[in-house]
Protein backbone atom coordinates (compact mmCIF):
# COMPACT_ATOMS: atom_id res chain seq x y z
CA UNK A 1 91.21 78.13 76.47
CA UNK A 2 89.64 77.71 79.79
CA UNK A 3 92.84 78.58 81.56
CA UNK A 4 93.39 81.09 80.14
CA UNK A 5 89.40 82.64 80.32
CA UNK A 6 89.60 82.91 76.17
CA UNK A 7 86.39 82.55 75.69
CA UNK A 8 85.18 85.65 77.57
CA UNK A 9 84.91 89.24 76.05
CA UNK A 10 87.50 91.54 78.28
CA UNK A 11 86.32 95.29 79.27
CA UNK A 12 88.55 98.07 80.80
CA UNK A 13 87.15 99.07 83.55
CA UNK A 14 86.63 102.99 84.07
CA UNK A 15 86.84 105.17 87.08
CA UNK A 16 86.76 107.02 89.76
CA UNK A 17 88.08 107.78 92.86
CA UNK A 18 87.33 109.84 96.21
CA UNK A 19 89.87 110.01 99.06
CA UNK A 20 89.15 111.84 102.67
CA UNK A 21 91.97 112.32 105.03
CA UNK A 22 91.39 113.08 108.65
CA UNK A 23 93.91 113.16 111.61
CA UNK A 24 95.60 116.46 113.98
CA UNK A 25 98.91 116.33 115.30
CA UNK A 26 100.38 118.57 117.95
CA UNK A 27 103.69 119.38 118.19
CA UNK A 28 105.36 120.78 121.35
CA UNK A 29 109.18 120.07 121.44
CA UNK A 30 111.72 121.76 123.74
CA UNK A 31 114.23 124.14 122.61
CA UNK A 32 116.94 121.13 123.01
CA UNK A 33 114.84 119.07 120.43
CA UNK A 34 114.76 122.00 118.16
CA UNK A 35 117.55 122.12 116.08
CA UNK A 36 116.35 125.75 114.54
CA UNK A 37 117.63 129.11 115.43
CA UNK A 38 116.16 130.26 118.76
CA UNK A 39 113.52 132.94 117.52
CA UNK A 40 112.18 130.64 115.82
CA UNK A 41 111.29 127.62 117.53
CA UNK A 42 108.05 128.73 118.62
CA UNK A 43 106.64 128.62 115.28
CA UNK A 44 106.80 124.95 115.24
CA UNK A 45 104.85 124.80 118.83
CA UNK A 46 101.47 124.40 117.25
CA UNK A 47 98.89 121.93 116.46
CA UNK A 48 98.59 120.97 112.44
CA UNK A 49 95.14 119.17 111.20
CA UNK A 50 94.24 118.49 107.74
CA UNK A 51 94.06 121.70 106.60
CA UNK A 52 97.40 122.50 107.39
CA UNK A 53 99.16 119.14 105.71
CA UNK A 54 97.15 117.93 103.17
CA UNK A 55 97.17 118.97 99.51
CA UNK A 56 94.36 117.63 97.08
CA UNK A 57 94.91 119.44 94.68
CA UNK A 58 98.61 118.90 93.04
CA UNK A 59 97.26 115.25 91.30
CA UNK A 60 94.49 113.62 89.99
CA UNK A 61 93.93 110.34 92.18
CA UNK A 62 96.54 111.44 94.05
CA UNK A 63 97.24 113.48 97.59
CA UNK A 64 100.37 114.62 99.80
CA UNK A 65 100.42 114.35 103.72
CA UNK A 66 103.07 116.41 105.08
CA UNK A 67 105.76 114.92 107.27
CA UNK A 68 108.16 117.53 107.96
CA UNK A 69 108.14 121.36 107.12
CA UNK A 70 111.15 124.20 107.28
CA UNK A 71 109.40 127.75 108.27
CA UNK A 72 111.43 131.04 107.25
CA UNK A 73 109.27 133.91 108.96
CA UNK A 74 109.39 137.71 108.04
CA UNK A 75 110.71 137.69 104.62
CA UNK A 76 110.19 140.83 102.83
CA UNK A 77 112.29 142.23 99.36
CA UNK A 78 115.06 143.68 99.93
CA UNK A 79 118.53 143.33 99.59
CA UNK A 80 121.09 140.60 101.29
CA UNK A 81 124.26 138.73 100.73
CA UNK A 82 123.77 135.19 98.30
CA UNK A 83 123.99 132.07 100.04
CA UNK A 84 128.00 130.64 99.82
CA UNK A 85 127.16 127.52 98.66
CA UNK A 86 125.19 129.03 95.49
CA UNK A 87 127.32 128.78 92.28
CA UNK A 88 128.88 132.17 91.09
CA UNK A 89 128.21 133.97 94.12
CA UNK A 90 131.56 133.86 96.60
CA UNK A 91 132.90 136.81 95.58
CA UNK A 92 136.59 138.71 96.28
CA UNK A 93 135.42 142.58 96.90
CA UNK A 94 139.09 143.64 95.81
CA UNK A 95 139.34 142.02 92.21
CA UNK A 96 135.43 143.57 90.67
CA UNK A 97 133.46 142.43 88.54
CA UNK A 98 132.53 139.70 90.10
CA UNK A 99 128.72 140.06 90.57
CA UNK A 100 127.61 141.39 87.42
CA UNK A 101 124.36 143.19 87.90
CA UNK A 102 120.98 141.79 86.78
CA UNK A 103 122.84 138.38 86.30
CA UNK A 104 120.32 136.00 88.48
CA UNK A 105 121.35 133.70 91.15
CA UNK A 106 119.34 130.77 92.87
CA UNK A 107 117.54 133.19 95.49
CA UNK A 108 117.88 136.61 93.17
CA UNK A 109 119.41 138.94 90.82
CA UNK A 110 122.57 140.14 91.71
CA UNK A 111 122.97 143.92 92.64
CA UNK A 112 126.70 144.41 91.41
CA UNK A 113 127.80 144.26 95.04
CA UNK A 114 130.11 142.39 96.85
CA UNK A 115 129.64 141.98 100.38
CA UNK A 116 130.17 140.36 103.79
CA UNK A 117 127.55 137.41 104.74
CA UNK A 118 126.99 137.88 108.29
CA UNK A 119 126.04 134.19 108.73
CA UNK A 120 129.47 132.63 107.27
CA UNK A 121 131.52 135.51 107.32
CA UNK A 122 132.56 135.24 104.08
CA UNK A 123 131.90 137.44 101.28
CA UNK A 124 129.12 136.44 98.41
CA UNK A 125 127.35 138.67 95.96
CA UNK A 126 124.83 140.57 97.25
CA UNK A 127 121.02 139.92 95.63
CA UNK A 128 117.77 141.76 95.55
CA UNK A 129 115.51 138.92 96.71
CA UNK A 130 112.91 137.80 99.79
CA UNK A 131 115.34 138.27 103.09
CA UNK A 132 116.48 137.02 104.90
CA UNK A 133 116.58 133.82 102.96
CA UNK A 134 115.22 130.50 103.18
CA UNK A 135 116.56 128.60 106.13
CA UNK A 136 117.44 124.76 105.40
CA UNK A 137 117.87 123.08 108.87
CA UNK A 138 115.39 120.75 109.60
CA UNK A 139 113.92 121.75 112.59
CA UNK A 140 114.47 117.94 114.47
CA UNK A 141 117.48 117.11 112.12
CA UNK A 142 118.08 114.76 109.54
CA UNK A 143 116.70 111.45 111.71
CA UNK A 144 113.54 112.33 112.64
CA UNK A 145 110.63 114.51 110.98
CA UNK A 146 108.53 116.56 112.96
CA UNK A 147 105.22 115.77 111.92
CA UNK A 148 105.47 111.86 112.96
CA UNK A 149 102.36 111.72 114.35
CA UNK A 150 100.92 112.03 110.26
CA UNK A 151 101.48 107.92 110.26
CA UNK A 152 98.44 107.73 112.65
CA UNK A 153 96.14 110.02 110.23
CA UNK A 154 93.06 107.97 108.78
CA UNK A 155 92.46 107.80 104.70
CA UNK A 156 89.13 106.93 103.54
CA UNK A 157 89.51 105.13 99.78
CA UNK A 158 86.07 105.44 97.42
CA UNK A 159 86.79 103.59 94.37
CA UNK A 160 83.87 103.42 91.60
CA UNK A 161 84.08 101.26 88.43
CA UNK A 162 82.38 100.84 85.33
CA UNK A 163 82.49 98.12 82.48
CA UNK A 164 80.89 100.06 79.88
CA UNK A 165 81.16 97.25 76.93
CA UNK A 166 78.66 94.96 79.48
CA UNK A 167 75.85 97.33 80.09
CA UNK A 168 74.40 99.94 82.40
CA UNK A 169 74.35 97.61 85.63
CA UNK A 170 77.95 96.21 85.75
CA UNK A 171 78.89 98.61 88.16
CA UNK A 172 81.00 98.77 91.62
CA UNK A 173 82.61 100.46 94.34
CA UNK A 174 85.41 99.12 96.84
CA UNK A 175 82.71 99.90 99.61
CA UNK A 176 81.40 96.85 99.87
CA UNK A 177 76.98 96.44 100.88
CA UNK A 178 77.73 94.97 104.17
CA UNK A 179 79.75 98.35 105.21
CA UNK A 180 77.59 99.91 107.10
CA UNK A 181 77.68 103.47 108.46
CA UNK A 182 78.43 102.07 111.58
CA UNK A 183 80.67 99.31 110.83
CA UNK A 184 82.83 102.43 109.16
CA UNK A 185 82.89 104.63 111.51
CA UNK A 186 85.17 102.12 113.15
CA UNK A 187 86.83 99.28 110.72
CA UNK A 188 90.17 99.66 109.44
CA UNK A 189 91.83 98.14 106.96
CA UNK A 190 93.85 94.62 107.62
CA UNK A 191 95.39 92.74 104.84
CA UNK A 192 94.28 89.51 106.64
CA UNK A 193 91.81 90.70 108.97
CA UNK A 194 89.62 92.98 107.44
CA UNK A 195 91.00 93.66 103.60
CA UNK A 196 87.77 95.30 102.52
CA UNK A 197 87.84 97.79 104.63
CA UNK A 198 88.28 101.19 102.50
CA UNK A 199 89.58 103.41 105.51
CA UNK A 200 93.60 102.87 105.82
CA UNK A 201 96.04 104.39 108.35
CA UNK A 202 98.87 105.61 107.05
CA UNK A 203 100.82 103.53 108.90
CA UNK A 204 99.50 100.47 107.14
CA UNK A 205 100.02 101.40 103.93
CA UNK A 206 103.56 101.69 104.91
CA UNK A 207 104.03 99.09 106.44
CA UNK A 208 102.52 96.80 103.30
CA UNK A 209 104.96 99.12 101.01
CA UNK A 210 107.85 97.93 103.41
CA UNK A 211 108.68 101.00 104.89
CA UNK A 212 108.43 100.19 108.51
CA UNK A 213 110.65 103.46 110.40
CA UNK A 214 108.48 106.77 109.50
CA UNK A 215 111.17 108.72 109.51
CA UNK A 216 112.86 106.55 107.11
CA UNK A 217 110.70 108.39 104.61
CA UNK A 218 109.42 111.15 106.92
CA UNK A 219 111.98 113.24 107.01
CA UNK A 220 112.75 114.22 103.20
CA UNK A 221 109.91 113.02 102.27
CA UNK A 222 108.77 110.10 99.60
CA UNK A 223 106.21 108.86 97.01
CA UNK A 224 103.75 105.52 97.71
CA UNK A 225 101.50 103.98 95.41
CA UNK A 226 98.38 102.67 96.65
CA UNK A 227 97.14 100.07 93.51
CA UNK A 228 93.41 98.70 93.42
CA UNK A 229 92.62 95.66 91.41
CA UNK A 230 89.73 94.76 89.74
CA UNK A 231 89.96 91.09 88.30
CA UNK A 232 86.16 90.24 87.53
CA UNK A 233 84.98 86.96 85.93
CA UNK A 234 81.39 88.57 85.15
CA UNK A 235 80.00 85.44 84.43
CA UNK A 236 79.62 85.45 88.26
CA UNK A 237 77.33 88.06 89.74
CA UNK A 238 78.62 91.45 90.34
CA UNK A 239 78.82 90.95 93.98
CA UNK A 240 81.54 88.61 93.30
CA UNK A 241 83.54 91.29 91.75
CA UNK A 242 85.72 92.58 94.76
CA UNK A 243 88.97 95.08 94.99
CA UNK A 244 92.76 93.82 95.66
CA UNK A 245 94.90 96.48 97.42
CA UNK A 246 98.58 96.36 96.76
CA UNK A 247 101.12 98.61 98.06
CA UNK A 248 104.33 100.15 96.64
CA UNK A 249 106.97 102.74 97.53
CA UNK A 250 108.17 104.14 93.86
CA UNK A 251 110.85 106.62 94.91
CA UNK A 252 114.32 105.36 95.03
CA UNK A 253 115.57 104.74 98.90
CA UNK A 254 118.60 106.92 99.93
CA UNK A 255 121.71 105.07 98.76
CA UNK A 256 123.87 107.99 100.00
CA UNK A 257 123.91 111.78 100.76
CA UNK A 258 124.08 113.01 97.33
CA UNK A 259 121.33 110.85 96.25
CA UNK A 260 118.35 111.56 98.72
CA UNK A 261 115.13 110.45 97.60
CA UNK A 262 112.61 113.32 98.63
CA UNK A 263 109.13 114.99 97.76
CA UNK A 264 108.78 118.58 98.73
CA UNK A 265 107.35 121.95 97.76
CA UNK A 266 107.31 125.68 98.98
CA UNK A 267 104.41 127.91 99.37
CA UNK A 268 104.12 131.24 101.38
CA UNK A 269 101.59 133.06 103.73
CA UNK A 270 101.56 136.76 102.81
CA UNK A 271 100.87 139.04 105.74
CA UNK A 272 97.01 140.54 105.33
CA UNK A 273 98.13 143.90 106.06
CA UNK A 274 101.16 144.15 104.56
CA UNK A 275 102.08 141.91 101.57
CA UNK A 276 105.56 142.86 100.73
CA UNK A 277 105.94 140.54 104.19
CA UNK A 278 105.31 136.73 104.27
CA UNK A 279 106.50 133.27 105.80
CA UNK A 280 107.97 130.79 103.82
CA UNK A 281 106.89 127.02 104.21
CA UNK A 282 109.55 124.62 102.86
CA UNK A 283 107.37 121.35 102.87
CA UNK A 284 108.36 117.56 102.90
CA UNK A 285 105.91 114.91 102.85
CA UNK A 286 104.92 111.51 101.19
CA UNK A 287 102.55 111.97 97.62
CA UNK A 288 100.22 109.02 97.85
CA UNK A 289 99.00 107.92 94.03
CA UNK A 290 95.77 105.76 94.25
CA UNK A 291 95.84 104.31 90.51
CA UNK A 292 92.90 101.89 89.51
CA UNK A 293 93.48 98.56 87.24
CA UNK A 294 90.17 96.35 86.33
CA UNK A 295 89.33 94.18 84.10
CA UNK A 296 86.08 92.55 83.55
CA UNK A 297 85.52 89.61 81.90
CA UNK A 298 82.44 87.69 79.94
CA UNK A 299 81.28 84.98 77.53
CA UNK A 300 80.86 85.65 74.45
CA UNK A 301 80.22 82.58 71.98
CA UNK A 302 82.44 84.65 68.86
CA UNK A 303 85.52 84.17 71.09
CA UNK A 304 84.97 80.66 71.34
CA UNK A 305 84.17 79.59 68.03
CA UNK A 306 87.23 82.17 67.27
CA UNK A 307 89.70 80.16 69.96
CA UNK A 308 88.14 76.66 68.56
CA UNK A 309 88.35 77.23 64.98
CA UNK A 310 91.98 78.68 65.09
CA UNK A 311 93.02 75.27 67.03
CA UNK A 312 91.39 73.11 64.71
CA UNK A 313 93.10 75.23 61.53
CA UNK A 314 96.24 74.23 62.83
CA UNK A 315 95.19 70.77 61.70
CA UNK A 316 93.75 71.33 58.51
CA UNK A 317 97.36 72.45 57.84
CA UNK A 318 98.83 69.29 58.85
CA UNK A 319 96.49 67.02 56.65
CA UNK A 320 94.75 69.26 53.83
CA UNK A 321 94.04 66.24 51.91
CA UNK A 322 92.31 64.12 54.78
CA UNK A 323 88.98 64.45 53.92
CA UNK A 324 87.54 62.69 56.99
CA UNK A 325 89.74 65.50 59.21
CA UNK A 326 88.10 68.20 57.42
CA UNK A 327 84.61 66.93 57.95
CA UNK A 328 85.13 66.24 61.86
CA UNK A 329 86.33 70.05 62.28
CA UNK A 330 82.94 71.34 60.31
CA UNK A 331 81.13 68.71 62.43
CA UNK A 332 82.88 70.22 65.93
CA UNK A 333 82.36 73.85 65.29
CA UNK A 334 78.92 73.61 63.85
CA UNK A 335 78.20 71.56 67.05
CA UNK A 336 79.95 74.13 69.61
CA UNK A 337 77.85 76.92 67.96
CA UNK A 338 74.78 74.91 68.47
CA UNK A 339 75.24 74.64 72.06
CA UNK A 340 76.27 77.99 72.82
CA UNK A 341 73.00 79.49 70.54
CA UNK A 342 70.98 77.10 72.77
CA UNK A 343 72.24 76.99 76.03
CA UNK A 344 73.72 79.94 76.09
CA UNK A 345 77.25 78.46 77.78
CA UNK A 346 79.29 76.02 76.69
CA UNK A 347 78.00 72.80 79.44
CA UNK A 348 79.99 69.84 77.56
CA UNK A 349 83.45 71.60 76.59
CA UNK A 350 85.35 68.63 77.54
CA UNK A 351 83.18 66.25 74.86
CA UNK A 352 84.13 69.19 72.30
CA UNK A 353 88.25 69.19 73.13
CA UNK A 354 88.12 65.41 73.26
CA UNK A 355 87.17 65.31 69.47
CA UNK A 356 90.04 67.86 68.73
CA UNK A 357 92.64 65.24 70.72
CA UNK A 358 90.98 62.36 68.85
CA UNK A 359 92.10 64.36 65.83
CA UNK A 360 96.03 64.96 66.70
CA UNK A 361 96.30 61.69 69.11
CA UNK A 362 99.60 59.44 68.18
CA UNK A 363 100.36 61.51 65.16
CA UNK A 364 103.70 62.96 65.96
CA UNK A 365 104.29 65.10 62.64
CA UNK A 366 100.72 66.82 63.72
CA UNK A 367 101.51 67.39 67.15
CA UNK A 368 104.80 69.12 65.74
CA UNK A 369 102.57 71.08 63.11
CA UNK A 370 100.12 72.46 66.01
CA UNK A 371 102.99 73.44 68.24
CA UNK A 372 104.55 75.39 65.26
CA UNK A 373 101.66 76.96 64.08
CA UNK A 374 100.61 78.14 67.68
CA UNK A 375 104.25 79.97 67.41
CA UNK A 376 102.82 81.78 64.32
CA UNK A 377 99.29 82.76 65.89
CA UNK A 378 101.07 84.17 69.10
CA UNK A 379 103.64 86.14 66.66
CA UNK A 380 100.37 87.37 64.64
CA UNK A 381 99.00 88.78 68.05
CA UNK A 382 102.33 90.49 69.30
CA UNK A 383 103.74 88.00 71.76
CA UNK A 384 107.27 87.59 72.64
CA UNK A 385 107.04 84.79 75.19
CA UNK A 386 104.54 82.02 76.07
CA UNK A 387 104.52 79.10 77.72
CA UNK A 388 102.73 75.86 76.25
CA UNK A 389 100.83 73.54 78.84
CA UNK A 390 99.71 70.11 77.79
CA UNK A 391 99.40 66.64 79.27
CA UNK A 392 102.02 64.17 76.74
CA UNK A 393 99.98 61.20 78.12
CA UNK A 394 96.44 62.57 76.15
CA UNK A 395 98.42 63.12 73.10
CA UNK A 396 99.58 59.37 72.98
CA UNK A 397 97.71 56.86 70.67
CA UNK A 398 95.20 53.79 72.39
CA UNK A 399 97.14 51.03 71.88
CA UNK A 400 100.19 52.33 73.21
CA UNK A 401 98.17 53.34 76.46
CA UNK A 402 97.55 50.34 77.10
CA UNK A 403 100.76 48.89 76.67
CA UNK A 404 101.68 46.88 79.78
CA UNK A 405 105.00 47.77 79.61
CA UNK A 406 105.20 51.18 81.46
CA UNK A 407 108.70 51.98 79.49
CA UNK A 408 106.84 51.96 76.32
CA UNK A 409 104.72 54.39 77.83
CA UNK A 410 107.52 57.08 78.64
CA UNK A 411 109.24 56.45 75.89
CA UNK A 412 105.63 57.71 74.28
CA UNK A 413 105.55 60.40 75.99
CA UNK A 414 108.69 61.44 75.51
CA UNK A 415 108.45 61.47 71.47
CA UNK A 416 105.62 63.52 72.07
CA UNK A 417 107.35 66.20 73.97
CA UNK A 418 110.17 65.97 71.82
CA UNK A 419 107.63 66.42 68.56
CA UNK A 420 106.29 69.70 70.52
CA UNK A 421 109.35 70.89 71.48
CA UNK A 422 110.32 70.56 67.55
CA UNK A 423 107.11 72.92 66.38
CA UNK A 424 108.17 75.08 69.07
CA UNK A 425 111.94 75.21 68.21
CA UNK A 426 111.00 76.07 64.50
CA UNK A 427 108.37 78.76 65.25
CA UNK A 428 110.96 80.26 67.03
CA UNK A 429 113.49 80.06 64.14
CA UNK A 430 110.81 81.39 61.53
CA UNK A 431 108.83 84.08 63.83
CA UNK A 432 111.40 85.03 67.24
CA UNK A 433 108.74 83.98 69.55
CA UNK A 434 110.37 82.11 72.26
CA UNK A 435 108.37 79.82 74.17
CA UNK A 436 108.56 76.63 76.89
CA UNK A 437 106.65 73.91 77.70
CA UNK A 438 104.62 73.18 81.09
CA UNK A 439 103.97 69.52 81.20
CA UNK A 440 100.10 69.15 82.89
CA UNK A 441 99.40 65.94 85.62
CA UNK A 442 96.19 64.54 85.33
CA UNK A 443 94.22 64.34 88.48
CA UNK A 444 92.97 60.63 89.47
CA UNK A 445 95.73 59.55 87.12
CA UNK A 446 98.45 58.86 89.78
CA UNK A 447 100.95 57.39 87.35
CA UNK A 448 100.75 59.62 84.90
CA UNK A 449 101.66 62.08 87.31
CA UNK A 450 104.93 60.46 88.12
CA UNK A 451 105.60 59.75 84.81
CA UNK A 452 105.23 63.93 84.71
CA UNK A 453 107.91 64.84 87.50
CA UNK A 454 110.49 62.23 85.81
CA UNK A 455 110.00 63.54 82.28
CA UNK A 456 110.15 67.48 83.99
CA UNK A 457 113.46 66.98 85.58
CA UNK A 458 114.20 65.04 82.14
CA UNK A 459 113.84 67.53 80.03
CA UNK A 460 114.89 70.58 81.89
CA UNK A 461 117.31 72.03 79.67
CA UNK A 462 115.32 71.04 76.94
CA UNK A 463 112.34 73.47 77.09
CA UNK A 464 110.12 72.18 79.68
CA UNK A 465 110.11 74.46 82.46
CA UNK A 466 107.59 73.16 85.22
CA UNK A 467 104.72 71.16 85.74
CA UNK A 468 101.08 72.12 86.37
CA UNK A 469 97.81 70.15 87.69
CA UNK A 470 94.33 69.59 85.89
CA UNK A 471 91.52 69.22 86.94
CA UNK A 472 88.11 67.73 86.26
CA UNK A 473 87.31 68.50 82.79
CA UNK A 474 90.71 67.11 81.70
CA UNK A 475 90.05 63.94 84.10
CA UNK A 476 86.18 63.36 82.14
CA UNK A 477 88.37 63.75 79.09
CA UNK A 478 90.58 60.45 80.42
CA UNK A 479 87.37 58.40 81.68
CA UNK A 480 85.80 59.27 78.29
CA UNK A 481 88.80 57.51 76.00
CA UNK A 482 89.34 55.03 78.80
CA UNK A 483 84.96 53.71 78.50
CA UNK A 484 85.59 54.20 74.49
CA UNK A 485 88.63 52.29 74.39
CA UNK A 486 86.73 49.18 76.64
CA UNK A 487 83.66 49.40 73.87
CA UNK A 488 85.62 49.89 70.80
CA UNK A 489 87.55 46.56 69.11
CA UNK A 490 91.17 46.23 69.05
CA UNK A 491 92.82 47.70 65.82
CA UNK A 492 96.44 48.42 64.64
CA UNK A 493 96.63 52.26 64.72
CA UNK A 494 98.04 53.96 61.70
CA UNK A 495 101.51 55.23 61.59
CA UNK A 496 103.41 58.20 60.65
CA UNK A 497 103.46 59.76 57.05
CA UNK A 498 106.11 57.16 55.28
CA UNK A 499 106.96 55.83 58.80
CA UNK A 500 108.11 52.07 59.52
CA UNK A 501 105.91 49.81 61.64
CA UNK A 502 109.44 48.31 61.90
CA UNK A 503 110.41 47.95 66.20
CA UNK A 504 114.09 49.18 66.40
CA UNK A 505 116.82 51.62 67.17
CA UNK A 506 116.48 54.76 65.47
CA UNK A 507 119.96 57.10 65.04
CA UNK A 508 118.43 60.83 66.45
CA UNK A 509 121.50 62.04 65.28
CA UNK A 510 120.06 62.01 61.62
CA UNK A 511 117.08 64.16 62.52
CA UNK A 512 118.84 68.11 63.41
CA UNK A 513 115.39 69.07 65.30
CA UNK A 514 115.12 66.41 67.49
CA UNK A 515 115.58 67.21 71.04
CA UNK A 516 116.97 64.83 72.79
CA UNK A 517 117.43 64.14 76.60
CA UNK A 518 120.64 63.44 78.54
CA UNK A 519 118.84 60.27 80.88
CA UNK A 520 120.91 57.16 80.61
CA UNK A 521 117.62 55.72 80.06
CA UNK A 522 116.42 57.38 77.34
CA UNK A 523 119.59 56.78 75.50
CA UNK A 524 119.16 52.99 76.37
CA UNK A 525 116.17 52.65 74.82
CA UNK A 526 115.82 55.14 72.58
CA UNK A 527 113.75 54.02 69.36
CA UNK A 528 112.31 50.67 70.88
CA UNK A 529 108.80 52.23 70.52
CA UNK A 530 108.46 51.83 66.56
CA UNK A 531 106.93 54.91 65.09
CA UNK A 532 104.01 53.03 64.08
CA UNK A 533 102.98 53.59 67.76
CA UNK A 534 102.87 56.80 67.51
C-alpha cells in the first residue's frame, strides 16, 4: 500500500504545449559537391531560416525540421515521356496499344502516345502532366543531406499541465520559477547538467534518441519522439512536481535499400505572374512529436480504508467463525478512519499493519488464503501479472522467532513462502493471473537479510524472483513485536486447523501444492519444525 502510493487519488494530467524553433543555415557547395544537373545547382546556393524548413502545421504537438530537399524548377503542363521505371509505361511504338489514353500513370494520364525519353533513351508512354518531371537525385547523394547545419537549430519546449480532479491551483509548466529571462536567453538543455532547461538543440535530442551521425537520419529523413513526464506525489507542494524528458527515435532504421526509413513531403511555389509555372520542393526532414504523460497523485482517506478493508477481507475468509478476528478488523478500520478524519494523514500506519500481521502471523493455511485471494482481487481489477513483496520473517509466529536454533528459523520461513507460493499457484489455476514473489530484507535486521539472499537463490525456480529492501516503517513494525514479545509471558502458540503439535518428518509428497525446494538442506530437514510452530 505505501509502495505502491494506494492510498492516493490519481488524476490525468491535461495539456498543452508550445514549441519555437529558431536557427539559419547557409548552404554554398561547389559544383563537384553537387550531385544535381548543372542548371540547377544554383538553386541550392542559398541561405534557409525557419521559414523555409519548418512546418507547424502538419501535427498537433508535433513539428518537422527539414534536412534535405530535391528542387525541380520550371515545371509547367504539358506533355512528356513517363518515367521508365513507372509500371505500365515502357512502351514498344511498333506493337500499339500500349498507352491507352486517359489511363493514369504515377506523374499523369497517358496521351495514347508512345515515345522516345530523351533522358534514358528508351521509349515510355507519353503523359500530360507538370514537365519536365520531378527530379530524384539528392543533390549531395545518398550519405550526406544538405541541410546539416538543421542539428545546430535551437527548440524552445512550453509544456503546461493541469490536474483538474485536485482543484484550480494544481497547475504547472516545464519552465521552471528560477528560469529567468536571462538565464534563457542562454541555458540549454543537459541531461546531467542542466535537465530543466526547456530550450534543446537538435543535436541533443538526437543524441539522447541514439542517433549520433546526422546524416544517418538526415538524408531521407526520420521521426523522433520527444516524451515529457509528469510523475507528481501532490501530497508534496506543487513546486516539487517537475518534468522528465525522454527521447526516442520511432521510425524503423534502414535495414537495407528496399526498406529505407524516411519522412518527406512535396509542396510547390507557383510563379506570381504566371501560374501554369512553378518549382517543385521534394522535402526530407525529421517530424519531432512532443507527447505529454502526467500523473498526479493525492490522499484520499476512501482509498485507504478501501486498500485496508480489502486486506483484512481476505481474512475474514480464512476464519469466518473466529469471532475475536472479526472484532479486531472492525476495531482496525474504525481506528484508521479515526485518524485520517482527525489528522487528516495517516501518522501511525505501521501500528495499523502491525495489527493486520498480528492477525495472519504463524498461521500457514491463512497466509495461503491471503495470497490466493489477492490473485482474485488483481483478476477483479484486470491484471495479468503482479509481483507479491513480503518479508517471510514478519509472517513467522513469536516463539519460533525466538528459537535459538537459526535452522528452525529458515525452515520457518521457508513454510511460509511455500504457503504463499501455494495461494499464489491456485489463484493462478482458478483466475490466469500469473504472479511471483519478491522476498523483502528488513533494514537493522542483518540476519534476516541473509536468511533473504539464501532463501532467493533457494527458491528461484520456484516463484520467487528477487529480493527488495524496507525501510523504516517495516523496521518500527520489528522493534514493536520485538518490546511486545519482552513484556508479554511465554505461551504455546496455537497450531494449524487439525495440525499435530507432533516434531517430525512430514512426506511433501502427499500434499500436490506444496512447493518444494531442490537445497540438500531443505530436504535434510524438511518437517523438523512441527506445524504447531507455525
Amino acid at each position: 500500500m505505501v509502495w505502491g502510493k494506494s492510498y492516493q487519488k490519481t488524476s490525468t494530467a491535461l495539456s498543452s504545449v508550445i514549441t519555437q524553433l529558431d536557427g539559419v543555415a547557409f548552404t554554398n557547395f561547389s559544383d563537384d559537391e553537387l550531385k544535381v544537373q548543372k542548371e540547377y545547382k544554383h538553386l541550392y546556393r542559398r541561405i534557409w531560416d525557419v521559414a523555409d524548413e519548418v512546418f507547424l502545421e502538419h501535427e498537433n504537438n508535433a513539428f518537422f525540421v527539414m534536412t534535405n530537399v530535391i528542387i525541380t524548377p520550371n515545371q509547367t503542363i504539358g506533355h512528356c515521356a513517363e518515367n521508365n521505371d513507372v509500371c505500365g509505361a515502357p512502351c514498344d511504338p511498333n506493337a500499339p496499344p500500349f498507352c491507352p489514353m486517359g489511363e493514369p500513370l504515377k506523374h499523369g494520364t497517358m496521351t495514347g502516345e508512345c515515345i522516345l525519353n530523351n533522358s534514358t533513351r528508351d521509349y515510355t508512354c507519353e503523359i500530360n502532366a507538370w514537365c519536365p518531371l520531378e527530379n530524384y537525385t539528392k543533390p549531395l547523394g545518398d550519405r550526406k543531406a544538405l541541410l546539416e547545419e538543421a542539428e545546430n537549430y535551437t527548440v524552445t519546449i512550453k509544456n503546461f499541465i493541469f490536474f483538474p480532479d485536485f482543484g484550480e491551483e494544481y497547475h504547472r509548466r516545464n519552465v521552471l520559477d528560477n528560469y529567468t529571462e536571462e538565464v534563457l536567453r542562454t541555458c540549454y538543455f543537459h541531461p546531467k547538467e542542466d535537465r530543466f532547461c526547456p530550450n534543446f538543440k537538435i543535436a541533443t535530442i538526437l543524441q539522447e534518441a541514439g542517433i549520433n551521425d546526422f546524416n544517418d537520419i538526415g538524408v531521407s529523413g526520420g521521426s523522433v519522439e520527444i516524451r515529457i513526464n509528469w510523475n507528481c506525489d501532490l501530497d508534496y507542494d506543487i513546486k516539487y512536481c517537475l518534468p522528465e524528458y525522454e527521447f526516442h527515435r520511432l521510425d524503423q532504421p534502414k535495414v537495407n535499400c528496399t526498406n529505407e526509413p524516411y519522412w518527406n513531403f512535396q509542396y510547390a511555389h507557383f510563379d506570381a505572374n504566371n501560374d501554369t509555372f512553378r518549382t517543385l520542393f521534394d522535402v526530407f526532414g525529421i517530424k519531432f512529436w512532443v507527447n505529454v504523460y502526467g500523473e498526479g497523485g493525492k490522499l484520499y482517506y476512501w482509498n485507504i480504508l478501501w486498500t485496508i478493508a480489502s486486506q483484512f477481507t481476505y481474512i475474514g475468509l480464512v476464519s469466518p467463525h473466529e469471532e475475536d478476528d472479526r472484532n479486531s478488523v472492525k476495531q482496525v478500520i474504525s481506528s484508521l478512519k479515526k485518524k485520517i478524519e482527525e489528522q487528516g494523514i495517516l501518522q501511525d500506519f505501521e501500528e495499523e499493519i502491525n495489527k493486520l500481521i498480528l492477525i495472519i502471523k504463524g498461521n500457514m493455511k491463512r497466509i495461503e488464503k491471503v495470497a490466493y485471494e489477492l490473485c482474485k482481487d488483481k483478476w477483479e481489477s484486470g491484471v495479468v501479472y503482479f509481483e507479491v513483496r513480503y518479508c517471510p520473517h514478519l509472517l513467522l509466529n513469536d516463539t519460533l522467532l525466538r528459537s535459538p536454533y537459526e535452522w528452525e528459523v529458515m525452515e520457518g520461513a521457508r513454510e511460509v513462502i511455500r504457503a504463499v507460493q501455494r495461494g499464489l499457484k491456485r489463484g493462478k489455476m482458478d483466475f490466469g493471473v500469473d504472479s511471483r514473489s519478491i522476498l523483502v530484507c528488513i533494514r537493522g535486521k542483518k540476519k534476516w537479510s541473509f536468511d533473504i539472499l539464501r532463501l532467493a537463490k533457494e527458491f528461484q525456480d520456484a516463484g520467487v524472483v528477487g529480493i527488495d529492501m524496507a525501510k523504516r516503517a517495516l523496521f518500527d513494525v520489528v522493534q514493536q513485536n520485538e518490546s511486545q514479545d519482552a513484556s508479554a509471558p511465554s505461551r504455546r502458540d496455537v497450531n494449524d486447523e487439525g495440525a499435530s503439535s507432533q516434531r517430525g518428518q512430514e512426506n511433501e509428497s502427499q500434499d500436490p501444492d506444496r512447493i518444494t525446494s531442490d537445497s540438500h538442506e531443505a530436504s535434510s530437514r524438511e518437517g523438523l519444525v512441527g506445524s504447531y510452530r507455525l
